[in-house]
Protein backbone atom coordinates (compact mmCIF):
# COMPACT_ATOMS: atom_id res chain seq x y z
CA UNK A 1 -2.40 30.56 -7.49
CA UNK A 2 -2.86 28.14 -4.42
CA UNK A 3 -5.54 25.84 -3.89
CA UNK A 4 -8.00 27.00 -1.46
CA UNK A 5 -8.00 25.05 2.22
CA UNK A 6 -10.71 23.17 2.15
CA UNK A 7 -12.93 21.93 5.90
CA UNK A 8 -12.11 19.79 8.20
CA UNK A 9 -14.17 17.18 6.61
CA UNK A 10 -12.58 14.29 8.38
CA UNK A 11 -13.75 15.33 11.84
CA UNK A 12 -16.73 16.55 10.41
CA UNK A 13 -17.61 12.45 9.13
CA UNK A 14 -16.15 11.46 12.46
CA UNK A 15 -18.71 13.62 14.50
CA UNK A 16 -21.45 12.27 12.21
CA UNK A 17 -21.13 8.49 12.23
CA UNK A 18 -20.82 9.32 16.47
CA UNK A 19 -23.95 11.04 16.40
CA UNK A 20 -25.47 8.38 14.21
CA UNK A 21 -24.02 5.57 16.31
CA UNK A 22 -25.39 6.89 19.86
CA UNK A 23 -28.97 6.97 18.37
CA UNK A 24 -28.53 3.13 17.44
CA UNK A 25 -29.01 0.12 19.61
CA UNK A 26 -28.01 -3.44 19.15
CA UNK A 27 -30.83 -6.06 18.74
CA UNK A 28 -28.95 -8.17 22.10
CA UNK A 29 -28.13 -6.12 25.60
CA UNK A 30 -24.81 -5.05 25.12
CA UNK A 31 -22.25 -5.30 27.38
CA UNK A 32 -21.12 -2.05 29.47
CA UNK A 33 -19.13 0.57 28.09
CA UNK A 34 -16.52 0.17 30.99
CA UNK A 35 -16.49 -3.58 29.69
CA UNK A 36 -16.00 -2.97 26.22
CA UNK A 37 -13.17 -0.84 27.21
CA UNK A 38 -11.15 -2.83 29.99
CA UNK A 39 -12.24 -6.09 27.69
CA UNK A 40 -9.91 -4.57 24.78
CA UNK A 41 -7.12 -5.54 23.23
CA UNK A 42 -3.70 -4.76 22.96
CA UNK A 43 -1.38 -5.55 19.91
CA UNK A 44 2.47 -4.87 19.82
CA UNK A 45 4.73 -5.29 16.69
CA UNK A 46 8.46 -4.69 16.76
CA UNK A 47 10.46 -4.70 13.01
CA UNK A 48 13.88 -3.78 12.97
CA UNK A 49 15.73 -3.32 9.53
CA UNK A 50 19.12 -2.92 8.47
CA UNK A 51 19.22 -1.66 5.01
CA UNK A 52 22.17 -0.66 2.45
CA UNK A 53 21.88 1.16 -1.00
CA UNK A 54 24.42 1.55 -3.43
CA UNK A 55 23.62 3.36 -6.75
CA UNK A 56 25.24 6.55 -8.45
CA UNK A 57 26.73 8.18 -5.35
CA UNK A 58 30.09 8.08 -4.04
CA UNK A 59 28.93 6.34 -0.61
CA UNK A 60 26.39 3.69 -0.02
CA UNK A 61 23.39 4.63 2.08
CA UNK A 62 22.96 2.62 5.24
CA UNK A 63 19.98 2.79 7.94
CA UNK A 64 19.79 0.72 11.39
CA UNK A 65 15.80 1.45 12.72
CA UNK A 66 13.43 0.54 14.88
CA UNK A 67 9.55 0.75 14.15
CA UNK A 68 7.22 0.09 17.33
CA UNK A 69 3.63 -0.15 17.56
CA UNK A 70 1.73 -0.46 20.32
CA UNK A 71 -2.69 -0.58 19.85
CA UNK A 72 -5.68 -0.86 21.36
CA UNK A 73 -8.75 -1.87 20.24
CA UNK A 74 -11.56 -1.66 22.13
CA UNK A 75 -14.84 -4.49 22.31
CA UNK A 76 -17.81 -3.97 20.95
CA UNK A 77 -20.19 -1.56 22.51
CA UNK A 78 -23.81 -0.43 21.28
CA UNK A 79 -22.21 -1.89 17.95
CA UNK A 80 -19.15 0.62 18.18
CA UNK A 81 -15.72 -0.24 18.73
CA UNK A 82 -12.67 1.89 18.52
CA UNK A 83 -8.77 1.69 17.83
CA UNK A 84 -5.96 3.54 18.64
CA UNK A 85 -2.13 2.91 17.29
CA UNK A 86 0.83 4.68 18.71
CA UNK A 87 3.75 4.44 16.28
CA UNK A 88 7.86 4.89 16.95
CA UNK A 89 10.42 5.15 14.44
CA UNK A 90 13.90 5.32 15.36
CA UNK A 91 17.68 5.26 14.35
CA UNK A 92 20.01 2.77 16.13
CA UNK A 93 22.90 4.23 14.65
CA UNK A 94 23.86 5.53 11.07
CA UNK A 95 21.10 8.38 11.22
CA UNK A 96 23.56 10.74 8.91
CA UNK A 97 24.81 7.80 6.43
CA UNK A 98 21.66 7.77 4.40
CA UNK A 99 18.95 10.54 2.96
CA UNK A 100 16.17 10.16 5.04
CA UNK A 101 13.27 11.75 2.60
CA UNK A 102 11.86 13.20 5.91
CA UNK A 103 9.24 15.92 5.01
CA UNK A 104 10.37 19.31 6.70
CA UNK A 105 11.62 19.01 10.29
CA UNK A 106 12.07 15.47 9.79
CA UNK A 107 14.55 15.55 6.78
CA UNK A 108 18.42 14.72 8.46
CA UNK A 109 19.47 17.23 5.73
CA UNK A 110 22.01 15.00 4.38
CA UNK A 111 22.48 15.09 0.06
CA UNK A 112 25.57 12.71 -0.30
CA UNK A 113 24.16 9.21 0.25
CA UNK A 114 21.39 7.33 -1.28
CA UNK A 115 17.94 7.62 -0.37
CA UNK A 116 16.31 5.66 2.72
CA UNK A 117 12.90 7.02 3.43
CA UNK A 118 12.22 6.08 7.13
CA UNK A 119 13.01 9.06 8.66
CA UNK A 120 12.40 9.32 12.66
CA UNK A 121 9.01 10.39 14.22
CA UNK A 122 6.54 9.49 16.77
CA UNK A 123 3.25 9.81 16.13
CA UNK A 124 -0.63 8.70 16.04
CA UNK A 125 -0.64 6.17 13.14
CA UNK A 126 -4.02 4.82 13.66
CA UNK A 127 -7.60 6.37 16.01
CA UNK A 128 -10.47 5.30 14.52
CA UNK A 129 -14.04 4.46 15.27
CA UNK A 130 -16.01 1.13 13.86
CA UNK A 131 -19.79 1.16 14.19
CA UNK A 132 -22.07 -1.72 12.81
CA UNK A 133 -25.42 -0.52 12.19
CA UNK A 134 -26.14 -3.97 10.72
CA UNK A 135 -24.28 -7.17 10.52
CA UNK A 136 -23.16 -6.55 6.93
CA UNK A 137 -22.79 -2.51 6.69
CA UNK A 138 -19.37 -1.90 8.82
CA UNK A 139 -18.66 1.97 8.79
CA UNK A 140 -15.33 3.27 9.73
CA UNK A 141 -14.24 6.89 10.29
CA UNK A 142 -10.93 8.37 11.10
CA UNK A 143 -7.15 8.14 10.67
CA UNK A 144 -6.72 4.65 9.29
CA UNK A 145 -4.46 2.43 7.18
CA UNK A 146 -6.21 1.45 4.06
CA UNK A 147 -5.53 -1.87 1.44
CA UNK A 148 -7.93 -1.91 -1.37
CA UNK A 149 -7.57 -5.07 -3.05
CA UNK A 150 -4.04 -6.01 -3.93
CA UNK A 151 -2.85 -2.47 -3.14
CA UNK A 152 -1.83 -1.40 -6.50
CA UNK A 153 -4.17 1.96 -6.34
CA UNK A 154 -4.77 2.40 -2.54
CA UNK A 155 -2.34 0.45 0.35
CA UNK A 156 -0.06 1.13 3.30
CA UNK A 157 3.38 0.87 2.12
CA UNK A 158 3.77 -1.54 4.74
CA UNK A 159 7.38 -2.01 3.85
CA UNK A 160 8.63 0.84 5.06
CA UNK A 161 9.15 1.53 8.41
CA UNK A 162 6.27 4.94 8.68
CA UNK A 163 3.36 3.12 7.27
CA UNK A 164 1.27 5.14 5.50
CA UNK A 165 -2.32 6.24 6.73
CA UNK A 166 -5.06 8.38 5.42
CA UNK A 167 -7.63 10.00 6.85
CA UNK A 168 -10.69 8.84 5.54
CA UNK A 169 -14.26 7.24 6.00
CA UNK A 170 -15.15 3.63 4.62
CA UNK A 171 -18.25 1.87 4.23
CA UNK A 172 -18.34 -1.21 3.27
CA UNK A 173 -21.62 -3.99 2.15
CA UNK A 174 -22.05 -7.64 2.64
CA UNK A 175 -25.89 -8.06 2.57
CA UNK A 176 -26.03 -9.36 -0.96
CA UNK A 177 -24.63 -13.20 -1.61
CA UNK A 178 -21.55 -13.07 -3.26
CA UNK A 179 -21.66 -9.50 -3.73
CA UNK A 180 -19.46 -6.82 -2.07
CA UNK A 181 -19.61 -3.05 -1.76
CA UNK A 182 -17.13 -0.23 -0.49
CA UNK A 183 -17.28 3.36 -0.43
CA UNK A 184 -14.50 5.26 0.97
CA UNK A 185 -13.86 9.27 1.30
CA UNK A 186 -10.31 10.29 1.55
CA UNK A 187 -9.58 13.67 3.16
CA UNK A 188 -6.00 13.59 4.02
CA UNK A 189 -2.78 11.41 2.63
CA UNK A 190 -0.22 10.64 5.29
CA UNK A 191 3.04 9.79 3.23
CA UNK A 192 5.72 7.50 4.32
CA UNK A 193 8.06 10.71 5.04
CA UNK A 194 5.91 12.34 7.39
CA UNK A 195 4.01 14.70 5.16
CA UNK A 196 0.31 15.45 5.23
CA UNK A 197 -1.49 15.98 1.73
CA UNK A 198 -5.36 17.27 2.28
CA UNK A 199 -7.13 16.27 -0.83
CA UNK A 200 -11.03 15.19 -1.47
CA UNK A 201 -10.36 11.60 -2.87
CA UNK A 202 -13.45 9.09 -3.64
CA UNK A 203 -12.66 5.60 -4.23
CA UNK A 204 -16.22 3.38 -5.36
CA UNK A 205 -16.01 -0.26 -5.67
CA UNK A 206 -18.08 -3.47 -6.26
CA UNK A 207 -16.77 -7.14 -6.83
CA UNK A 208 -19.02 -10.15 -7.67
CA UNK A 209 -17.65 -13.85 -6.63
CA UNK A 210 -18.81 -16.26 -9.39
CA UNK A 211 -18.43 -19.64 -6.70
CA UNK A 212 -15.82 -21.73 -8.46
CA UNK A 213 -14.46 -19.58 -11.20
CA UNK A 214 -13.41 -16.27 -9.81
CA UNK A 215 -13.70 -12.64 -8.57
CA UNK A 216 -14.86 -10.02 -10.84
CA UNK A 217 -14.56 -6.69 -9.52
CA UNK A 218 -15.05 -2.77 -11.14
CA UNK A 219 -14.02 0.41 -9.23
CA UNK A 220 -13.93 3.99 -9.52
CA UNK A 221 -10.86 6.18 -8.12
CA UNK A 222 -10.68 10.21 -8.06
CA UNK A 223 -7.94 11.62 -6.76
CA UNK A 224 -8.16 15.45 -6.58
CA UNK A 225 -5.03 16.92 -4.35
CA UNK A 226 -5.52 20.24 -2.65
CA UNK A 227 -2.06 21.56 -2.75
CA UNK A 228 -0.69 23.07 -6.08
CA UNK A 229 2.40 21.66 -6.26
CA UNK A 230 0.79 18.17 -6.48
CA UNK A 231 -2.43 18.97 -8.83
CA UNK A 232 -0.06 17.08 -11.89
CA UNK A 233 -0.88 13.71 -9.78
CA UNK A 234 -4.95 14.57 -9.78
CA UNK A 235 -6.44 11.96 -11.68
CA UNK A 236 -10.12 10.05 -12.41
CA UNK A 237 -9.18 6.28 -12.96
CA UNK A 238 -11.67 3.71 -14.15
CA UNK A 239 -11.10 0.03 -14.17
CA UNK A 240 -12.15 -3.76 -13.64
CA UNK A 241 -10.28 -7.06 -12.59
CA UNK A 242 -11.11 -10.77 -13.08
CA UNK A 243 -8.89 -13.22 -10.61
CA UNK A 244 -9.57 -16.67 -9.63
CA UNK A 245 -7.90 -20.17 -9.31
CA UNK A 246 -8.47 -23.55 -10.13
CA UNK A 247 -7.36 -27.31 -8.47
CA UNK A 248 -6.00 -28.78 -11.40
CA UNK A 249 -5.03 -31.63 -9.35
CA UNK A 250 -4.16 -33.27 -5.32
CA UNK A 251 -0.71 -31.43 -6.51
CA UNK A 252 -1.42 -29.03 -9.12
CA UNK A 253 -2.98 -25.49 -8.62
CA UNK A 254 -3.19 -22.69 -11.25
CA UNK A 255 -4.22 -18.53 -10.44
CA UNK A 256 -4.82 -16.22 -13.11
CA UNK A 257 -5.78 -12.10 -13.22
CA UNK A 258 -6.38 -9.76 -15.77
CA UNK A 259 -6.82 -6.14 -15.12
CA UNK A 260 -7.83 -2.98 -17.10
CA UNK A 261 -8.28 0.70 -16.64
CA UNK A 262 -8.27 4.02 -17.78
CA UNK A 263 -6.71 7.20 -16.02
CA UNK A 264 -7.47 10.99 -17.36
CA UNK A 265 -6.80 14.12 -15.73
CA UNK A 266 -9.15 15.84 -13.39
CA UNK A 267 -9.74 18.27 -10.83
CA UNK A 268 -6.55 21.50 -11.07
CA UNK A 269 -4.30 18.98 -12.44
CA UNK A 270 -2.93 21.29 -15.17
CA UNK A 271 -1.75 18.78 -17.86
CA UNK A 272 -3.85 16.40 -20.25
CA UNK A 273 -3.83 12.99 -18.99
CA UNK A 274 -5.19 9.48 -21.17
CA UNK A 275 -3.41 6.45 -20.02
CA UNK A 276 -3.79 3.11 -19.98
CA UNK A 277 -2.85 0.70 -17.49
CA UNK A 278 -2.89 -3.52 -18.01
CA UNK A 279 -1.94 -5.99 -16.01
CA UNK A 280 -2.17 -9.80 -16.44
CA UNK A 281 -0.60 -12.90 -13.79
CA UNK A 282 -0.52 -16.48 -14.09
CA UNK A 283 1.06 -18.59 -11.50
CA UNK A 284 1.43 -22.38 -10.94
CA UNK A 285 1.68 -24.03 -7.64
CA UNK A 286 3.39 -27.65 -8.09
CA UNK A 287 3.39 -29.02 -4.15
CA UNK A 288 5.89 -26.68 -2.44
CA UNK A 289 7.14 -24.95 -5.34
CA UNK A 290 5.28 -22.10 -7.35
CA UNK A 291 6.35 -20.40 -10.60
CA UNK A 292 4.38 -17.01 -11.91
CA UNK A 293 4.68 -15.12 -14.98
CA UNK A 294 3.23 -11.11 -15.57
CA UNK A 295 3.14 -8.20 -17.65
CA UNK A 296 2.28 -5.31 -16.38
CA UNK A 297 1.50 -1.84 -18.54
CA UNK A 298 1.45 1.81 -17.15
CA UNK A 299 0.65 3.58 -20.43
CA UNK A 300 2.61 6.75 -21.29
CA UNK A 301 3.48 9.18 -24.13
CA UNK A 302 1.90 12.91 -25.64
CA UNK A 303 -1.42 12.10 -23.64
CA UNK A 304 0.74 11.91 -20.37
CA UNK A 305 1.66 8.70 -18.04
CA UNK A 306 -0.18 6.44 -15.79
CA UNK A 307 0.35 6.89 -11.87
CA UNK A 308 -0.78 5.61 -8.52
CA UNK A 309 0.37 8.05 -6.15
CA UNK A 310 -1.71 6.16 -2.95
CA UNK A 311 -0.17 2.82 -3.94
CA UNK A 312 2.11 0.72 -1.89
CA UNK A 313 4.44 0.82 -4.82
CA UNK A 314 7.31 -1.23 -3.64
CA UNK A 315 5.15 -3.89 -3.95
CA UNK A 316 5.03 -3.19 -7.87
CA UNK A 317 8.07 -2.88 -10.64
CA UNK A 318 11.04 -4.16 -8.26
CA UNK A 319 11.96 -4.09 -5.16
CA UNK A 320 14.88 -1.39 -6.28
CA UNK A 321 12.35 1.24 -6.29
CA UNK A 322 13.22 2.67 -9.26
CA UNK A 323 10.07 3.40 -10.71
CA UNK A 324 8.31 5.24 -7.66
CA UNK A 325 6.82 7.35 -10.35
CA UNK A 326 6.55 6.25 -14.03
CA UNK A 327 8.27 7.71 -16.61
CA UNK A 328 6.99 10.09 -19.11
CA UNK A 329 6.93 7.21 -22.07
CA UNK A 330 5.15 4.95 -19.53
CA UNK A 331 6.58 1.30 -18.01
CA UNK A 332 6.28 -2.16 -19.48
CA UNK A 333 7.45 -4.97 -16.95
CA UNK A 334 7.59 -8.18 -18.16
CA UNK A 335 8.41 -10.56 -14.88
CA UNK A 336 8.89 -14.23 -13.78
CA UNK A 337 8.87 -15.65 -10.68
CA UNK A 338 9.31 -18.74 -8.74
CA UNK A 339 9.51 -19.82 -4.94
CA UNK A 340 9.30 -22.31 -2.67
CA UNK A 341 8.04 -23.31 1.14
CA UNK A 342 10.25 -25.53 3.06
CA UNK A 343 8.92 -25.62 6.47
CA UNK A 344 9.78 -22.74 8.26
CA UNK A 345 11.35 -21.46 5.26
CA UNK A 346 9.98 -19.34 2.37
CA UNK A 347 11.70 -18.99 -0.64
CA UNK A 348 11.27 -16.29 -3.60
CA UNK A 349 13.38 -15.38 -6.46
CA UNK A 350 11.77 -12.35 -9.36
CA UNK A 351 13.42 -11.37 -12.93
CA UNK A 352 12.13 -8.29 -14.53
CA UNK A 353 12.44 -6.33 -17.74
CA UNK A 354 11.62 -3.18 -18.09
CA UNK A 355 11.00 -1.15 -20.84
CA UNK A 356 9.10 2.24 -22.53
CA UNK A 357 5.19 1.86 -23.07
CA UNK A 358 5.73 5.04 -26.06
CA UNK A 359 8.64 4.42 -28.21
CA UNK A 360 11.52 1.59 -28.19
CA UNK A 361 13.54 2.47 -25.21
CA UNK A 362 14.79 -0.36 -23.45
CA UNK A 363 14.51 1.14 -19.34
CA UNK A 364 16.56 -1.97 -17.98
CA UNK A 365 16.48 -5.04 -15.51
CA UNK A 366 16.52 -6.42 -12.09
CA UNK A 367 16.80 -9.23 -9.84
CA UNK A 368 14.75 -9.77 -6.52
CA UNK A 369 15.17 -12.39 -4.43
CA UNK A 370 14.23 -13.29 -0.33
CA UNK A 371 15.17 -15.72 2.37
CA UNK A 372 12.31 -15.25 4.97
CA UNK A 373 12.56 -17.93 8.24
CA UNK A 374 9.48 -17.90 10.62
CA UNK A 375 10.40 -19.09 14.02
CA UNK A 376 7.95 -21.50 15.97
CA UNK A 377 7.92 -18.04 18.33
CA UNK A 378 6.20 -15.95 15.20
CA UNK A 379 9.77 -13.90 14.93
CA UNK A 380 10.26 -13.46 11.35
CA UNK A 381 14.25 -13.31 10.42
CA UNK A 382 14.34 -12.49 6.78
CA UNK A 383 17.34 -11.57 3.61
CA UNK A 384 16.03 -9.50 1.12
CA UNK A 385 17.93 -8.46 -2.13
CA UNK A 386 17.69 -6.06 -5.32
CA UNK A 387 19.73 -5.66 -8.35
CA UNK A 388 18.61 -3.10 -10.96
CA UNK A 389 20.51 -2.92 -14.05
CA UNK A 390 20.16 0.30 -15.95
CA UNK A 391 19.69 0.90 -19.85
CA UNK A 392 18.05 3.94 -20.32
CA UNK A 393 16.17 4.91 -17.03
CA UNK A 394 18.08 5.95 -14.13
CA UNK A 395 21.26 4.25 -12.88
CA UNK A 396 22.59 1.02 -11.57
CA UNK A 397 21.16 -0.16 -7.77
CA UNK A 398 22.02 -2.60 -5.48
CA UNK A 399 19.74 -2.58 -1.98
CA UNK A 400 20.33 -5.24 0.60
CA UNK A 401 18.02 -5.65 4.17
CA UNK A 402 18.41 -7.79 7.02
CA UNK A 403 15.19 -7.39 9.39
CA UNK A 404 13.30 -9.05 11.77
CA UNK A 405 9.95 -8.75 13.33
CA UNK A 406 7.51 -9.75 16.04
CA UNK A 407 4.64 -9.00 17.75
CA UNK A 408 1.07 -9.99 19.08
């Protein structure tokens, strides 16, 4: 039995916070509206990315694209302000020599080659409106991208070349010292392949700076997808983080984290979900050199696995991508890190080891490593690399990219 549609609510929060916003002034004269507009700003950004996956297929995937964005962002108005993104993705070549992922009309069709998800479209990535009805209470409503924190529940999958975007309404608080507040109503989830996922997702946040020592912060995620096929990813998570640094010396600086939550099943979803997820970093920072170390937990097993279906998850568990979605006997990875800045140059080399959260099985390993070069132009020229070693979760996978970006 489907899901029923549910309202527009995302034009419906849009419509308010306009209404609410006309009815408001600013405590200085403003300038005009035809100021604020023709006193915007535009931003460009150009990344183009060859990339090459070899894994159980016969033939490598390979994918030569093109993501443009061209914005504008308004000035400030009666304390509104509003931003528009346009957003091109293109092949330059080798459109049929990869799976593109591409939801629907967007998919190449093509089974024989590894997966690539940037599949071709134009479209609106970005038209929002920002109103200030105080200093420290920003409100936005619209189609945005959203990064909560370090992106492991909510981001933008900036990495590939469709960003993803939501449609959603944030409100965020600043009038407390050291104390910060967001609220944020998700309506719809626009995926990295093009598709659109309505769902009523509420995402409740507060973080506390203690000056000197650190960041404590607690949050509250629901996740409650409209469509049927994806009510198995519905999910209540509750959790809190601690993060901070310290100057051990001129030389010497140490960061630490430690974060823990709890994810059960809610909403249609119709399994029985009562995971645990941990994650703890420590890094050192010796001049130009730093070295980290992690362990990261997605619990799994009878009482069903941890997952973060808004996450930007290549950022998380190897840049292979092999653990988009976490196994049904969960995900330990156990990583070390170090890198370097040498000027212009950045450095960064990762080992993981994976393994099962429920039982003994030993899931594999990889190697991640990057070149990135940052010309005195802003062009970034990067070499990015990924070797996952299999065990007992899915196969051998080598991914190469060469890309470069720049904009203003």
């Amino acid at each position: 039995m489907s899901h029923p549609p549910k309202p527009h609510s995302r034009f419906l929060i849009l419509g308010l916070l306009l209404v609410a916003a006309a009815t408001s002034a600013a405590a200085e004269d403003p300038p005009s509206l035809g100021e604020a507009i023709t006193k915007g700003k535009i931003s460009l950004n150009l990344r183009y990315r060859y990339e090459e996956v070899d894994g159980k297929l016969d033939d490598p995937g390979k994918a030569s694209t093109l993501r443009t964005t061209l914005g504008y962002r308004t000035g400030w108005w009666k304390r509104l302000a509003a931003f528009v993104e346009f957003e091109d993705v293109r092949n330059l070549g080798l459109s049929n020599e990869h799976n593109n992922l591409g939801a629907g009309s967007l998919w190449n069709g093509v089974t024989d080659r590894p997966v690539i998800a940037d599949p071709p479209l134009t479209e609106v990535n970005q038209a929002y409106l920002d109103w200030k009805p105080i200093d420290a209470l920003p409100i936005r409503g619209g189609r945005q991208e959203i990064i909560v924190d370090n992106s492991r529940f909510i981001g933008n999958v900036g990495w590939r070349q469709n960003h993803q975007s939501f449609d959603a309404a944030k409100i965020h608080f600043t009038g407390i010292e050291n104390l910060d507040l967001g609220l944020t109503y998700i309506a719809q989830q626009r995926t990295v392949a093009g598709a659109s996922r309505p769902m009523s997702t509420g995402h409740l946040d507060g973080a506390y700076t203690f000056s000197g020592f650190g960041k404590l912060r607690a949050y509250y995620l629901s996740i409650d997808y409209d469509q049927d096929a994806l009510w198995e990813l519905s999910t209540s998570t509750i959790g809190a983080s601690f993060a901070g640094k310290a100057k051990l010396s001129d030389a010497l600086n140490l960061t630490y984290r430690l974060e823990l939550a709890r994810q059960s099943d809610t909403g249609n979803n119709p399994d029985s979900v009562d995971a645990d997820y941990i994650r703890a970093d420590l890094g050192l920072k010796v001049g130009r050199v730093s070295f980290g170390a992690g362990y990261e937990v997605l619990g799994g097993g009878d009482d069903g696995s941890f997952n973060t279906p808004l996450a930007t998850l290549h950022k998380f568990n190897g840049w292979a991508d092999r653990f988009l979605a976490t196994p049904a006997d969960g995900l330990q990875d156990a990583f070390l890190s170090v890198g370097a800045t040498l000027g212009k140059w950045n450095l960064i080399g990762i080992y993981h080891d994976f393994s099962a959260d429920s039982g003994s099985a030993s899931w594999g390993n990889e190697f991640d490593a990057q070149v990135l070069y940052t010309a005195p132009w802003k062009q970034k020229i990067s070499l990015k690399y990924a070797r996952y070693e299999a065990d007992e979760w899915a196969w051998d996978t080598d991914k190469i990219w060469i890309w470069t970006s720049w904009g203003f």
